[in-house]
C-alpha atoms as a PDB file:
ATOM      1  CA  UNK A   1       0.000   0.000   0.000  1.00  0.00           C
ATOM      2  CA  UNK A   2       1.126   3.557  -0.723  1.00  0.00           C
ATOM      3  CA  UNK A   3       1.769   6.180   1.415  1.00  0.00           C
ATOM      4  CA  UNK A   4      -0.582   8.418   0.150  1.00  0.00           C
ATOM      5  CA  UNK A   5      -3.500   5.269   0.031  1.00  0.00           C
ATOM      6  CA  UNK A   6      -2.516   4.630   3.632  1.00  0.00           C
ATOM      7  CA  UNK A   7      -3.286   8.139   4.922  1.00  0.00           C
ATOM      8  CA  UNK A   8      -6.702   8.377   2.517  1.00  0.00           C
ATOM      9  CA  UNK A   9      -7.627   4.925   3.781  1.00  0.00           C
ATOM     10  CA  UNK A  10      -7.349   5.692   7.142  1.00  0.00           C
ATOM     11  CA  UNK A  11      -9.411   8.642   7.049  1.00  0.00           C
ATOM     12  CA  UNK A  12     -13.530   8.401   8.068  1.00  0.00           C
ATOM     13  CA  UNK A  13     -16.133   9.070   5.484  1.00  0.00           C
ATOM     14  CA  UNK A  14     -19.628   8.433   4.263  1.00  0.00           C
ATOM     15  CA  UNK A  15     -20.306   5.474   4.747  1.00  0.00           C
ATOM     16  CA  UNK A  16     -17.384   4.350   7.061  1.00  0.00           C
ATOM     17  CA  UNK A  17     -18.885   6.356   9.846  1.00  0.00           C
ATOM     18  CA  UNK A  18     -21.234   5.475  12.426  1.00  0.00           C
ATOM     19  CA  UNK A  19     -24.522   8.010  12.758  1.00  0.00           C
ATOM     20  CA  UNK A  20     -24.476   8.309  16.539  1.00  0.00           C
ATOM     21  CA  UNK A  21     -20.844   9.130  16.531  1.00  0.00           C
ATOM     22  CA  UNK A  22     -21.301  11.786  13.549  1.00  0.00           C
ATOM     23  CA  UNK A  23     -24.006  13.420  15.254  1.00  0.00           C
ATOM     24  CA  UNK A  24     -21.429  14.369  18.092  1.00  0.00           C
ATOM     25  CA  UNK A  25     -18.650  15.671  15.290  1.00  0.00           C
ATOM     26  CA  UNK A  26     -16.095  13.399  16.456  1.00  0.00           C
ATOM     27  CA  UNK A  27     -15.251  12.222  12.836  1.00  0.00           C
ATOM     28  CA  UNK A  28     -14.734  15.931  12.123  1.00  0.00           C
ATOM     29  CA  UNK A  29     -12.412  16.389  14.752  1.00  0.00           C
ATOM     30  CA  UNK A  30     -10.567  13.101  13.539  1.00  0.00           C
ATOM     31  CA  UNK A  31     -10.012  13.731  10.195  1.00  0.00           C
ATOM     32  CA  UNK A  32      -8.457  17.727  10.578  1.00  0.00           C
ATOM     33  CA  UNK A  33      -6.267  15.455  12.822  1.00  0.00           C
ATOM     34  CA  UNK A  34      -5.223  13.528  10.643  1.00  0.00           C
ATOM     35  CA  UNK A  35      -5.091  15.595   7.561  1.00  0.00           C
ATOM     36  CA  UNK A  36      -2.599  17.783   9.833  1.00  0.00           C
ATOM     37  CA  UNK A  37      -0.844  14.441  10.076  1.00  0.00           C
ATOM     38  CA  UNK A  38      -1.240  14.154   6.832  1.00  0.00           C
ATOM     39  CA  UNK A  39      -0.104  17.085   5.039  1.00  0.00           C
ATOM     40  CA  UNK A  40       3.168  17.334   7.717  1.00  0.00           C
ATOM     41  CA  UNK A  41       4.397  13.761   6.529  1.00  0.00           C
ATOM     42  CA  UNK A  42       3.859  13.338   2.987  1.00  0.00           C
ATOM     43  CA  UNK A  43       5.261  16.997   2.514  1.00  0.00           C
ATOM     44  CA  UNK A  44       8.724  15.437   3.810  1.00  0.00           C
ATOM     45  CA  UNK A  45       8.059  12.624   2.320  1.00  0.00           C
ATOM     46  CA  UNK A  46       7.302  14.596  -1.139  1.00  0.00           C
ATOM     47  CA  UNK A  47      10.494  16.589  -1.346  1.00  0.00           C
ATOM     48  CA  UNK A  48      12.504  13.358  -0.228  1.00  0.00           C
ATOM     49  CA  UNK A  49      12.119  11.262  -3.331  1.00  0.00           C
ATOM     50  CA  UNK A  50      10.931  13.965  -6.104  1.00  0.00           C
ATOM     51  CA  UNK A  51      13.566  13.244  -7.512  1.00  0.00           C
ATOM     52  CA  UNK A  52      12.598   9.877  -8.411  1.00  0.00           C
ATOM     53  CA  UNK A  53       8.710  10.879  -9.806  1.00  0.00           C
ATOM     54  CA  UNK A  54       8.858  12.145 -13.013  1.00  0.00           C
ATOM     55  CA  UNK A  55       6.880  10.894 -15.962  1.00  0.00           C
ATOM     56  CA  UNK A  56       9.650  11.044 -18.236  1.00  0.00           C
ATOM     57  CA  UNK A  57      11.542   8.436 -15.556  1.00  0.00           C
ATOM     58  CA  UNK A  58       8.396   6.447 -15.432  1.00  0.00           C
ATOM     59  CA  UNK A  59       7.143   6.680 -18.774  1.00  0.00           C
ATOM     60  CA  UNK A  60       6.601   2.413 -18.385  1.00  0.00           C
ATOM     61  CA  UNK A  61       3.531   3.558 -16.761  1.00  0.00           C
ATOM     62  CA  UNK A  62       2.466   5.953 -19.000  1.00  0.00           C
ATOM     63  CA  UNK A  63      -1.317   5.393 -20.443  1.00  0.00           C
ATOM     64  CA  UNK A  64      -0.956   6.259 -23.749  1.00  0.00           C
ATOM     65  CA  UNK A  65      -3.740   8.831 -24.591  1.00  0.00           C
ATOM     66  CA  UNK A  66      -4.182  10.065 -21.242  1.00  0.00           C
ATOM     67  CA  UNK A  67      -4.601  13.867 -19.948  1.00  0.00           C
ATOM     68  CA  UNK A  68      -4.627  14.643 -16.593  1.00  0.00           C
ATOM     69  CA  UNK A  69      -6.185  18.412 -16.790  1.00  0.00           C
ATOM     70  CA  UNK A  70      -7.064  20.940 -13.748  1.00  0.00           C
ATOM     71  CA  UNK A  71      -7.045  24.767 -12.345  1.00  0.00           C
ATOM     72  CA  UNK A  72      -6.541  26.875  -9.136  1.00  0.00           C
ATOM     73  CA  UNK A  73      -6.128  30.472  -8.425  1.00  0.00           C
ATOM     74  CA  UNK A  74      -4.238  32.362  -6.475  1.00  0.00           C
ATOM     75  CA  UNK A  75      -5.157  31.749  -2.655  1.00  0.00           C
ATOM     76  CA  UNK A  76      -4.638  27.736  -3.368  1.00  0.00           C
ATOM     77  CA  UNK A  77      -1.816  28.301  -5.682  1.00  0.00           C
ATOM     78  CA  UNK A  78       0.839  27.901  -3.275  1.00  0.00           C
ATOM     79  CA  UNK A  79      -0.422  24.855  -2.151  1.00  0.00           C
ATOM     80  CA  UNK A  80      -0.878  23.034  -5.184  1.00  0.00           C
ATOM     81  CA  UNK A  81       2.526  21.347  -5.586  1.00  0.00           C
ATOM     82  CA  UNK A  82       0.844  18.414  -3.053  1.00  0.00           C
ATOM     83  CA  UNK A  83      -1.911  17.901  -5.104  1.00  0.00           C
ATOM     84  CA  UNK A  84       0.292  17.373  -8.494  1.00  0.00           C
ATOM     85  CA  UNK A  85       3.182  15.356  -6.538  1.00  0.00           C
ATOM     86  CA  UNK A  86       0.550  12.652  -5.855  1.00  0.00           C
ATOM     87  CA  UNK A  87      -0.558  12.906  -9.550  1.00  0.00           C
ATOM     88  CA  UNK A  88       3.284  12.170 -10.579  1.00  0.00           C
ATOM     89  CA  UNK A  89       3.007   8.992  -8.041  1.00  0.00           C
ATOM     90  CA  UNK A  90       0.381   7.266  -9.863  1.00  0.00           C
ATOM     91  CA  UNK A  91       0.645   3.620 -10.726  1.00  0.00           C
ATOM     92  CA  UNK A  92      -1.372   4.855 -14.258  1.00  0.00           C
ATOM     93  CA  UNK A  93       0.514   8.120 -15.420  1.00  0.00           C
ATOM     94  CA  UNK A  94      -0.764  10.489 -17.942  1.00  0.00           C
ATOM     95  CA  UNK A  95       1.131  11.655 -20.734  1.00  0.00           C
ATOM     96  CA  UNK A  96       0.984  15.116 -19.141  1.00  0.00           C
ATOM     97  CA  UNK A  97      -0.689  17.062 -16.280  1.00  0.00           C
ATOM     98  CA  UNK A  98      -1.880  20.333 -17.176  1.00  0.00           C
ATOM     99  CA  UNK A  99      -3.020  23.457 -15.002  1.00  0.00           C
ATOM    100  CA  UNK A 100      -4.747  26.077 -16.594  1.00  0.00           C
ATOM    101  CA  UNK A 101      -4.800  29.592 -14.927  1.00  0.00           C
ATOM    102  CA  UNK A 102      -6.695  32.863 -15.413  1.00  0.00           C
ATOM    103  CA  UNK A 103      -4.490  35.529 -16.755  1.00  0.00           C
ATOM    104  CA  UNK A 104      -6.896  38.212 -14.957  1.00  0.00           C
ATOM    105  CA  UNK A 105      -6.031  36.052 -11.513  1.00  0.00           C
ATOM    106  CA  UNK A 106      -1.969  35.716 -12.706  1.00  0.00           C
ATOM    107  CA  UNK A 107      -1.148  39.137 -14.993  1.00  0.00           C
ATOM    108  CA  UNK A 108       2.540  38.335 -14.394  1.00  0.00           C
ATOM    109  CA  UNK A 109       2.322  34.779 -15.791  1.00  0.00           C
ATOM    110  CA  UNK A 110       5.152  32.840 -14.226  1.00  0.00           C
ATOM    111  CA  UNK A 111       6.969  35.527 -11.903  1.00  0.00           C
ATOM    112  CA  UNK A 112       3.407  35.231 -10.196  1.00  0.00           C
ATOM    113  CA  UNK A 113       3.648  31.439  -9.431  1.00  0.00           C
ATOM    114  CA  UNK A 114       5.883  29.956  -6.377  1.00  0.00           C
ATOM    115  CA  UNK A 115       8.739  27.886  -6.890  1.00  0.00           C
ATOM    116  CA  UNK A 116       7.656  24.925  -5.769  1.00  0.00           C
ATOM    117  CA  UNK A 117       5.531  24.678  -8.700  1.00  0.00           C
ATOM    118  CA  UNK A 118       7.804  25.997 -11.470  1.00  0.00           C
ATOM    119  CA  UNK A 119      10.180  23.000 -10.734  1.00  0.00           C
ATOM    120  CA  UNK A 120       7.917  20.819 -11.071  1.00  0.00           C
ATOM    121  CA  UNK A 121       7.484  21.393 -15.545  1.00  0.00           C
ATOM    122  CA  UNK A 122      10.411  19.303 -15.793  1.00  0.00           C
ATOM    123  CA  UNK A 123       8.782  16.084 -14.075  1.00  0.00           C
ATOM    124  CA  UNK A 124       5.403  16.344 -16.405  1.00  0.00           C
ATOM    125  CA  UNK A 125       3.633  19.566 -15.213  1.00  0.00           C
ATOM    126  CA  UNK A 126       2.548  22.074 -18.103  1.00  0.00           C
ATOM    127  CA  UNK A 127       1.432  25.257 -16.478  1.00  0.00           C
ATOM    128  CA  UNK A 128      -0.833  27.315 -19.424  1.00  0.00           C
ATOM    129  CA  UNK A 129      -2.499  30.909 -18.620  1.00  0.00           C
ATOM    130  CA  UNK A 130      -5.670  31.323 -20.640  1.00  0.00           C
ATOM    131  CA  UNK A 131      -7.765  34.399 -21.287  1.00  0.00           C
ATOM    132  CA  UNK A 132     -10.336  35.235 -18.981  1.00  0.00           C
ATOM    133  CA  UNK A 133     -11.647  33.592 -15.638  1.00  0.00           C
ATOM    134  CA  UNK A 134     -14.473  30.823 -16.165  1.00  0.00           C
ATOM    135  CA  UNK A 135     -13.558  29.587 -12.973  1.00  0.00           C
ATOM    136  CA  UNK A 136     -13.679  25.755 -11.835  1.00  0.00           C
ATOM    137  CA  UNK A 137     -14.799  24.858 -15.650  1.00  0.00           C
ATOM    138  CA  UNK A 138     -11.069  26.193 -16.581  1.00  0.00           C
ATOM    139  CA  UNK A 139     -10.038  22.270 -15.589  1.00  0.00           C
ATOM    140  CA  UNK A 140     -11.889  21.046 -18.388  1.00  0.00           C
ATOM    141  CA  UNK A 141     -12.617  23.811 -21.469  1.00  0.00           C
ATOM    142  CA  UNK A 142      -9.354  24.304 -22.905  1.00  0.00           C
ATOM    143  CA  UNK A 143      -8.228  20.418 -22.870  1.00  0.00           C
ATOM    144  CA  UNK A 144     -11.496  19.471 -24.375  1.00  0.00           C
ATOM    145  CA  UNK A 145     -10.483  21.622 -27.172  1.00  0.00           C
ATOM    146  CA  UNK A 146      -7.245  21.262 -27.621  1.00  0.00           C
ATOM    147  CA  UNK A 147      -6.481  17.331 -26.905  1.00  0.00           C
ATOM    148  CA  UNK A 148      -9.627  16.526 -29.063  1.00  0.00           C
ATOM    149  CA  UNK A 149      -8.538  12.629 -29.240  1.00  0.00           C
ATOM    150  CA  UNK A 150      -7.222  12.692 -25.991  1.00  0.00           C
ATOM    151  CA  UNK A 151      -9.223  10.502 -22.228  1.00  0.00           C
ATOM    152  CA  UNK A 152      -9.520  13.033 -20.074  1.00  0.00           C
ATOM    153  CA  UNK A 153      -9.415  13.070 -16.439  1.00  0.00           C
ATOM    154  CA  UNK A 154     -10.283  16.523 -14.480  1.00  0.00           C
ATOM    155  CA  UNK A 155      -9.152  16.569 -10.788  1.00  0.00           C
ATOM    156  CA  UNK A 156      -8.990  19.209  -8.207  1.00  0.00           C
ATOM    157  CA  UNK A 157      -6.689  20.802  -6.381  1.00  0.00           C
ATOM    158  CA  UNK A 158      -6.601  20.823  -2.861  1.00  0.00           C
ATOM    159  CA  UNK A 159      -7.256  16.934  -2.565  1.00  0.00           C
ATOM    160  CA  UNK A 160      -4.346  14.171  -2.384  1.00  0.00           C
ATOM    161  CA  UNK A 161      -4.650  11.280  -4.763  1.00  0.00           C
ATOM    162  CA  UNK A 162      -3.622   8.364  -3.456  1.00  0.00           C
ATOM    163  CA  UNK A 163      -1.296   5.993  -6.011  1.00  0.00           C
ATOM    164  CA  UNK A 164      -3.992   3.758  -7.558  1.00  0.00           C
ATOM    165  CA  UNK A 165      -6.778   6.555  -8.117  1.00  0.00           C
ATOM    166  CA  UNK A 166      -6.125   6.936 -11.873  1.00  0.00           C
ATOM    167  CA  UNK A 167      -5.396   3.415 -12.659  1.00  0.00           C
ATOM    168  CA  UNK A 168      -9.155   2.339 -11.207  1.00  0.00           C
ATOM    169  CA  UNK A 169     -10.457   4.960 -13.612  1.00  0.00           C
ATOM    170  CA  UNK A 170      -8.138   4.010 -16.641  1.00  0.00           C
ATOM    171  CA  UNK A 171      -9.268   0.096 -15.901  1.00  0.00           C
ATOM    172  CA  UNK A 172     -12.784   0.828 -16.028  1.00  0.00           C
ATOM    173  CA  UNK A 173     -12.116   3.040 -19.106  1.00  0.00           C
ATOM    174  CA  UNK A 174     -10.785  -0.013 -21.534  1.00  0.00           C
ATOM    175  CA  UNK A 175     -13.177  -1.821 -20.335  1.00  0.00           C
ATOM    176  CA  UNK A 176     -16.229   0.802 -21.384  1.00  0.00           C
ATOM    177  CA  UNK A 177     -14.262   3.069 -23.808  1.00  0.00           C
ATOM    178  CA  UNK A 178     -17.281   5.253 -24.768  1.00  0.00           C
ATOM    179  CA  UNK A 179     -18.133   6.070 -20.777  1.00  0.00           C
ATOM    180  CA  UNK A 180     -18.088   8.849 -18.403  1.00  0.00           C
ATOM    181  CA  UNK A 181     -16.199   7.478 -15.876  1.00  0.00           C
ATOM    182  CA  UNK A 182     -16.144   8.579 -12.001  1.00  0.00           C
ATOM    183  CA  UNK A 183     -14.712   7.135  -8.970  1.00  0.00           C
ATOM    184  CA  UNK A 184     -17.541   8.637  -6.881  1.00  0.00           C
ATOM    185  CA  UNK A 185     -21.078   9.348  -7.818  1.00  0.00           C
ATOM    186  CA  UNK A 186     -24.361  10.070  -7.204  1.00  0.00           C
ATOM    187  CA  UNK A 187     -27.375   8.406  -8.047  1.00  0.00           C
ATOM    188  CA  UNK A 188     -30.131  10.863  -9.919  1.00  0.00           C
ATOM    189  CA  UNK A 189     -34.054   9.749  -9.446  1.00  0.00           C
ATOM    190  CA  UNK A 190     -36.458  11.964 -11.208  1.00  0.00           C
ATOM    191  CA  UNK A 191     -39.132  11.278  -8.150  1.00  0.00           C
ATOM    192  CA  UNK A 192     -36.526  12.537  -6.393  1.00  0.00           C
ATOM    193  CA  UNK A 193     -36.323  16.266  -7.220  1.00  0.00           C
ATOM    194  CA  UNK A 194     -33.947  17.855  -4.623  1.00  0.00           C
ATOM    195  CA  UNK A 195     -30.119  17.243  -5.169  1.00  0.00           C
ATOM    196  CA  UNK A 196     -29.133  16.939  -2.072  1.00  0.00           C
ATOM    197  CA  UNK A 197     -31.251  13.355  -1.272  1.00  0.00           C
ATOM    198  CA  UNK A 198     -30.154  11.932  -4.504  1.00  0.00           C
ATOM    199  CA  UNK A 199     -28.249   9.047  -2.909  1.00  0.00           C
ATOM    200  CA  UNK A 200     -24.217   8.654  -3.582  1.00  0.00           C
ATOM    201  CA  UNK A 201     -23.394   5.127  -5.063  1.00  0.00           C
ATOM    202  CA  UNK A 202     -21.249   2.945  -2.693  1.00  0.00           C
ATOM    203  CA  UNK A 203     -20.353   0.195  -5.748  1.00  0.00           C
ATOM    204  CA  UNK A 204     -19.616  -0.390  -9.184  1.00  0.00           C
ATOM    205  CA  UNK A 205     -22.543   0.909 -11.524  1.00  0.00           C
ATOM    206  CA  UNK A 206     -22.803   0.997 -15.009  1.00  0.00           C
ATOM    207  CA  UNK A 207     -25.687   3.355 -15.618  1.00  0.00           C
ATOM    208  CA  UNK A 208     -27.028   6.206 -17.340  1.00  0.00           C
ATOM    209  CA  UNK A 209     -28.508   8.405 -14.532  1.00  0.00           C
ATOM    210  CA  UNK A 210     -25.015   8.871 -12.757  1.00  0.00           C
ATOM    211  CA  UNK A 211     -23.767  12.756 -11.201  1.00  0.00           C
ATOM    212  CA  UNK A 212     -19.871  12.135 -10.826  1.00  0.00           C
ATOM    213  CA  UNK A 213     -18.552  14.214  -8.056  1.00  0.00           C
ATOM    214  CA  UNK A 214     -15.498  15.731  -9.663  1.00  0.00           C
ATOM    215  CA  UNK A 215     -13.002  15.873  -6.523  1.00  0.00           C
ATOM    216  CA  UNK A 216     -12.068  11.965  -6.749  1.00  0.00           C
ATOM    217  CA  UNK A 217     -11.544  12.129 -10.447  1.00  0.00           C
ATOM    218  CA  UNK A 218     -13.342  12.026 -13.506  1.00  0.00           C
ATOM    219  CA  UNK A 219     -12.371  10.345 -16.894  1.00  0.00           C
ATOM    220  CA  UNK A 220     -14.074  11.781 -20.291  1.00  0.00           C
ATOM    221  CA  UNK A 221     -13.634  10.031 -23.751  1.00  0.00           C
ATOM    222  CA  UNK A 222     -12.888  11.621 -26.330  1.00  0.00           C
ATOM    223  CA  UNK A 223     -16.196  13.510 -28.538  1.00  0.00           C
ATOM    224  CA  UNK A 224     -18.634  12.481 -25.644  1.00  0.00           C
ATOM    225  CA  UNK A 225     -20.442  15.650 -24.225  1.00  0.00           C
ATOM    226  CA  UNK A 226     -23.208  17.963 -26.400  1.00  0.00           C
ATOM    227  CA  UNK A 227     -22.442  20.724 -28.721  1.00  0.00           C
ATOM    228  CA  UNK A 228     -23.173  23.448 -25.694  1.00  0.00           C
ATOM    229  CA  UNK A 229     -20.394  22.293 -23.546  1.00  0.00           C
ATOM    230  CA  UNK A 230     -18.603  24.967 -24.636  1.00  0.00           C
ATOM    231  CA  UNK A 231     -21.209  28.224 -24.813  1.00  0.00           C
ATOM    232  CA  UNK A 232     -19.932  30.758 -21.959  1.00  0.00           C
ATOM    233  CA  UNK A 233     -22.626  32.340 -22.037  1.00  0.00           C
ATOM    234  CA  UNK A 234     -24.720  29.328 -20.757  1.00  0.00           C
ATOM    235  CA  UNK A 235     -21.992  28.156 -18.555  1.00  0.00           C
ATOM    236  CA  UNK A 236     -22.371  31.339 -17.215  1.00  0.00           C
ATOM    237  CA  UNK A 237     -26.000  31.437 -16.996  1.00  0.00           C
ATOM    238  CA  UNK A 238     -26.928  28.164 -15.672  1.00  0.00           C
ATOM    239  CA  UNK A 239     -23.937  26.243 -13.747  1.00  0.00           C
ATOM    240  CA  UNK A 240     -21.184  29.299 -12.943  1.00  0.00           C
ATOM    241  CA  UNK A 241     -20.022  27.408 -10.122  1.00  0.00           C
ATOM    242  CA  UNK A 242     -21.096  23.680 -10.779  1.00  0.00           C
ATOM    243  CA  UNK A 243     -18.933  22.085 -13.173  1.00  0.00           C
ATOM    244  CA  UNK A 244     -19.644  18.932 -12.331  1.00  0.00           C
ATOM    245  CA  UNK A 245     -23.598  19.486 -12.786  1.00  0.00           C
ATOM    246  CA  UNK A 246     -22.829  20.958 -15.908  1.00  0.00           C
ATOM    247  CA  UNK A 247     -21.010  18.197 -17.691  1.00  0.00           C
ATOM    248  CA  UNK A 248     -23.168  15.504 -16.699  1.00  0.00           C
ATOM    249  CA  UNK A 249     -25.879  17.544 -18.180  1.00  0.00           C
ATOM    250  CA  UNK A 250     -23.838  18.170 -21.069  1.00  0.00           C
ATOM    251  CA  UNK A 251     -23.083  13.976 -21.057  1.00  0.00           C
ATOM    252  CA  UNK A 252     -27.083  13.272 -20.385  1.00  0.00           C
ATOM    253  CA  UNK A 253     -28.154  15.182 -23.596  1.00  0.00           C
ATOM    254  CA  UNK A 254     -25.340  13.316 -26.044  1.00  0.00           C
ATOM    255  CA  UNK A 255     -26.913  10.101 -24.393  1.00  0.00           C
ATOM    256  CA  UNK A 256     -23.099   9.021 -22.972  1.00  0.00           C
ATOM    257  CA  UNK A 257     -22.835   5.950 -21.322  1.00  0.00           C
ATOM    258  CA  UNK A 258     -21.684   6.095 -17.173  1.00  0.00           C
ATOM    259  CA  UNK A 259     -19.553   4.123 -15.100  1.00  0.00           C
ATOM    260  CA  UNK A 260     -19.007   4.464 -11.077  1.00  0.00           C
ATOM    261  CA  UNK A 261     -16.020   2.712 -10.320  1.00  0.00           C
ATOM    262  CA  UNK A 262     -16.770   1.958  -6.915  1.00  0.00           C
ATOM    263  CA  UNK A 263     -13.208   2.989  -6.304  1.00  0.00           C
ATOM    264  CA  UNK A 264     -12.434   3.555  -1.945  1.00  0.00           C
ATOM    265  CA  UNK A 265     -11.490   7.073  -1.481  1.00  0.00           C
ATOM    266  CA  UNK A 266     -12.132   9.142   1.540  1.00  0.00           C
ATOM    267  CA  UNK A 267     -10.856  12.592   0.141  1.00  0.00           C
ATOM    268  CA  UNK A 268      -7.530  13.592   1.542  1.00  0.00           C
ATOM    269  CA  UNK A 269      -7.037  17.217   1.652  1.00  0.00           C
ATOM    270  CA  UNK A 270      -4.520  19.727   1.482  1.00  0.00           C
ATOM    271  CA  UNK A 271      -4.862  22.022   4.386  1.00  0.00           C
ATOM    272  CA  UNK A 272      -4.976  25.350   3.051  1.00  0.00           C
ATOM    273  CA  UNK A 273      -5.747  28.101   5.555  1.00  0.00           C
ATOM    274  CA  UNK A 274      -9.008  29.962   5.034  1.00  0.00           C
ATOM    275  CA  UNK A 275      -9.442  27.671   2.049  1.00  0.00           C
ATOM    276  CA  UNK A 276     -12.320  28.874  -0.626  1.00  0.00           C
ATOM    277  CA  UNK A 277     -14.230  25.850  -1.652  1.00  0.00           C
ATOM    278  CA  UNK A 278     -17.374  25.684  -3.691  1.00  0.00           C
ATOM    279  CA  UNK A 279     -18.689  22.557  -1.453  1.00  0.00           C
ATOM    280  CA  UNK A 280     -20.462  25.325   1.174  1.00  0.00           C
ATOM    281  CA  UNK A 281     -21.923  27.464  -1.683  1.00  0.00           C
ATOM    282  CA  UNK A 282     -23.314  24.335  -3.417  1.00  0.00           C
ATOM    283  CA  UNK A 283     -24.632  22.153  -0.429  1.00  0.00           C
ATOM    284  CA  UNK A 284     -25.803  25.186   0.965  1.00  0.00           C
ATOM    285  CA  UNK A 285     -28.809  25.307  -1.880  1.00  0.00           C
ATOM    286  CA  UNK A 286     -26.656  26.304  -5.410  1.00  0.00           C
ATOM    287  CA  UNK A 287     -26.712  22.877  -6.730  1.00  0.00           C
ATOM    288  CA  UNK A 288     -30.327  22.964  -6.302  1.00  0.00           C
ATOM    289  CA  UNK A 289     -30.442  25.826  -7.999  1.00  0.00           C
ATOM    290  CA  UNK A 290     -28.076  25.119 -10.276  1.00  0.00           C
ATOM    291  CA  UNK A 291     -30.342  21.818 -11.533  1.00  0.00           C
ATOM    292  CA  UNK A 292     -33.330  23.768 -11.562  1.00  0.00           C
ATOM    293  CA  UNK A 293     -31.992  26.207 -13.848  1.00  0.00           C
ATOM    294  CA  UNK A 294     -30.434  23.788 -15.932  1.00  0.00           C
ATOM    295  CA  UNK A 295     -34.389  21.628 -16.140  1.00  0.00           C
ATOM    296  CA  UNK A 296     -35.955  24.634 -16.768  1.00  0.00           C
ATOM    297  CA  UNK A 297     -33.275  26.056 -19.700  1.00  0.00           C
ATOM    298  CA  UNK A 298     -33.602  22.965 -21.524  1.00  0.00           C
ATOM    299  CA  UNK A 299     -37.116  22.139 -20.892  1.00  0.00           C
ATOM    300  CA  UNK A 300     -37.962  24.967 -22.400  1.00  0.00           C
ATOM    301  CA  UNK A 301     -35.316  24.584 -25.018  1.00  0.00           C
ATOM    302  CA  UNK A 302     -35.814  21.113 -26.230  1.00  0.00           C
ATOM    303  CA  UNK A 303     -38.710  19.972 -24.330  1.00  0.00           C
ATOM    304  CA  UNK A 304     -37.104  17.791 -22.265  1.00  0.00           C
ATOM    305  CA  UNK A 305     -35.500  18.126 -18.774  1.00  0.00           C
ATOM    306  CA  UNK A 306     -32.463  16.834 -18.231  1.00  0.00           C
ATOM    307  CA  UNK A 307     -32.467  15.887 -14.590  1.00  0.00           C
ATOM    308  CA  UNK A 308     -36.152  14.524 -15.102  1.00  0.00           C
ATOM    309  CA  UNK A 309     -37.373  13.983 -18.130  1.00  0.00           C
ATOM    310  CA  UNK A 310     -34.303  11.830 -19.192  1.00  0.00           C
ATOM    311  CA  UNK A 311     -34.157  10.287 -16.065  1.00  0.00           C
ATOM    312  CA  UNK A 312     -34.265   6.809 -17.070  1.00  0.00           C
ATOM    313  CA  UNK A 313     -34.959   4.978 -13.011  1.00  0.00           C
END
């Protein structure tokens, strides 16, 4: 077992924890625990043995075809060197890992970026700036376009990977080559209309009425998601700060097969003081909102509603 799998493994989530116990927030007080742990160990251990993690040293376990794609901004960016050293220890490696940034958020391009992330380009990381700021769908816009015949996989960046996350989501991809693949995902019912009780999927499931949760990982195929994927002005409009919501919708109306891996991952973080996440604007009501918007765009649009009208269960 890996390092990083033995710190993720150990950590309590979902369905590991017992309801009495999470009702008193002693899991919560566990894991910041242990993420300080955590974050303190595998930073030694990081700087080490970079030295041996590089995908030109390990191109035997390259996956030929395979992206790795992703963005942050600036009050994460000196934090994000974690996040791509576990990337660079992954039993499945991608041919490269790409960050895209916002000019507006980085005017000075490199000079604006710490060190510990400028020397990492010569293990595999390929820092781009791109025009304007469309936020959290920055991970996935640009490589869409520009590695048209390229898998895919979108992570975040304030989570550690442990070794074996990409190679459970580049197994599952040979074996369904046409899928949207996640490693965790929730089930969507259309008699169940709020987002927030749609139930998350403990198990492999090969099905068609899958939301993939984007911070364990999500493979895309190549020419799988609808013609508006890339409209800004509906991204914008309907699913600012959802990506996730937004490309399954964008999957659902192209009809794309999905895959939950079933893969074990309890989301090891970076600790990142006074981190900005969008998990409190979106459980807090936005991805409601953010489906609703997106049912009522579309139902208007094409007569159908994507969240309930293509609901298959």
């Amino acid at each position: 077992m890996g390092i990083i799998r033995f710190f993720d493994r150990h950590r309590q989530w979902n369905n590991r924890r017992v309801k009495w116990l999470d009702r008193l927030h002693l899991y919560g007080i566990f894991n910041i625990i242990w993420d300080f742990i955590a974050n303190i160990v595998l930073a030694i251990y990081f700087k080490l043995t970079q030295k041996k993690y590089s995908i030109d040293k390990l191109s035997h376990r390259v996956c030929k075809g395979l992206v790795i794609s992703f963005t942050s901004f600036p009050k994460r960016i000196r934090y994000v060197w974690m996040t791509v050293e576990s990337l660079l220890r992954q039993e499945c490696l991608p041919e490269r890992i790409i960050l895209y940034l916002s000019k507006e958020q980085f005017p000075n391009g490199s000079a604006d970026l710490p060190k510990s992330l400028i020397r990492m380009c010569p293990r595999g990381l390929d820092i781009r700036f791109v025009d304007g700021d469309l936020r959290s769908h920055k991970k996935y816009f640009y490589a869409f376009q520009e590695f048209t015949d390229k898998v895919i996989v979108t992570v975040d960046d304030d989570a550690l990977y442990p070794e074996d996350l990409t190679k459970a989501l580049w197994q599952s991809h040979l074996e369904h080559p046409g899928a949207v693949i996640g490693n965790r995902a929730k089930r969507i019912y259309s008699s169940i209309p709020v987002y927030e009780h749609w139930p998350q999927i403990s198990g492999k499931c090969k099905c068609r009425d899958l939301l993939f949760i984007g911070c364990a990982g999500i493979l895309y195929p190549p020419h799988v998601m609808h013609g508006d994927v890339f409209d800004v002005e509906l991204i914008k409009h309907l699913a600012f700060s959802a990506d996730d919501i937004w490309l399954s919708c964008m999957a659902r109306l192209n009809h794309a097969d999905m895959v939950a891996t079933g893969y074990d991952y309890h989301h090891l973080q970076v600790l990142i003081p006074e981190n900005e996440t969008l998990i409190g604007v979106n459980m807090g009501g936005g991805n409601r909102c953010t489906v609703d918007k997106i049912n009522e765009y579309y139902g208007a649009k094409i007569g159908k509603r994507p969240f309930v009208d293509m609901v298959e269960s």
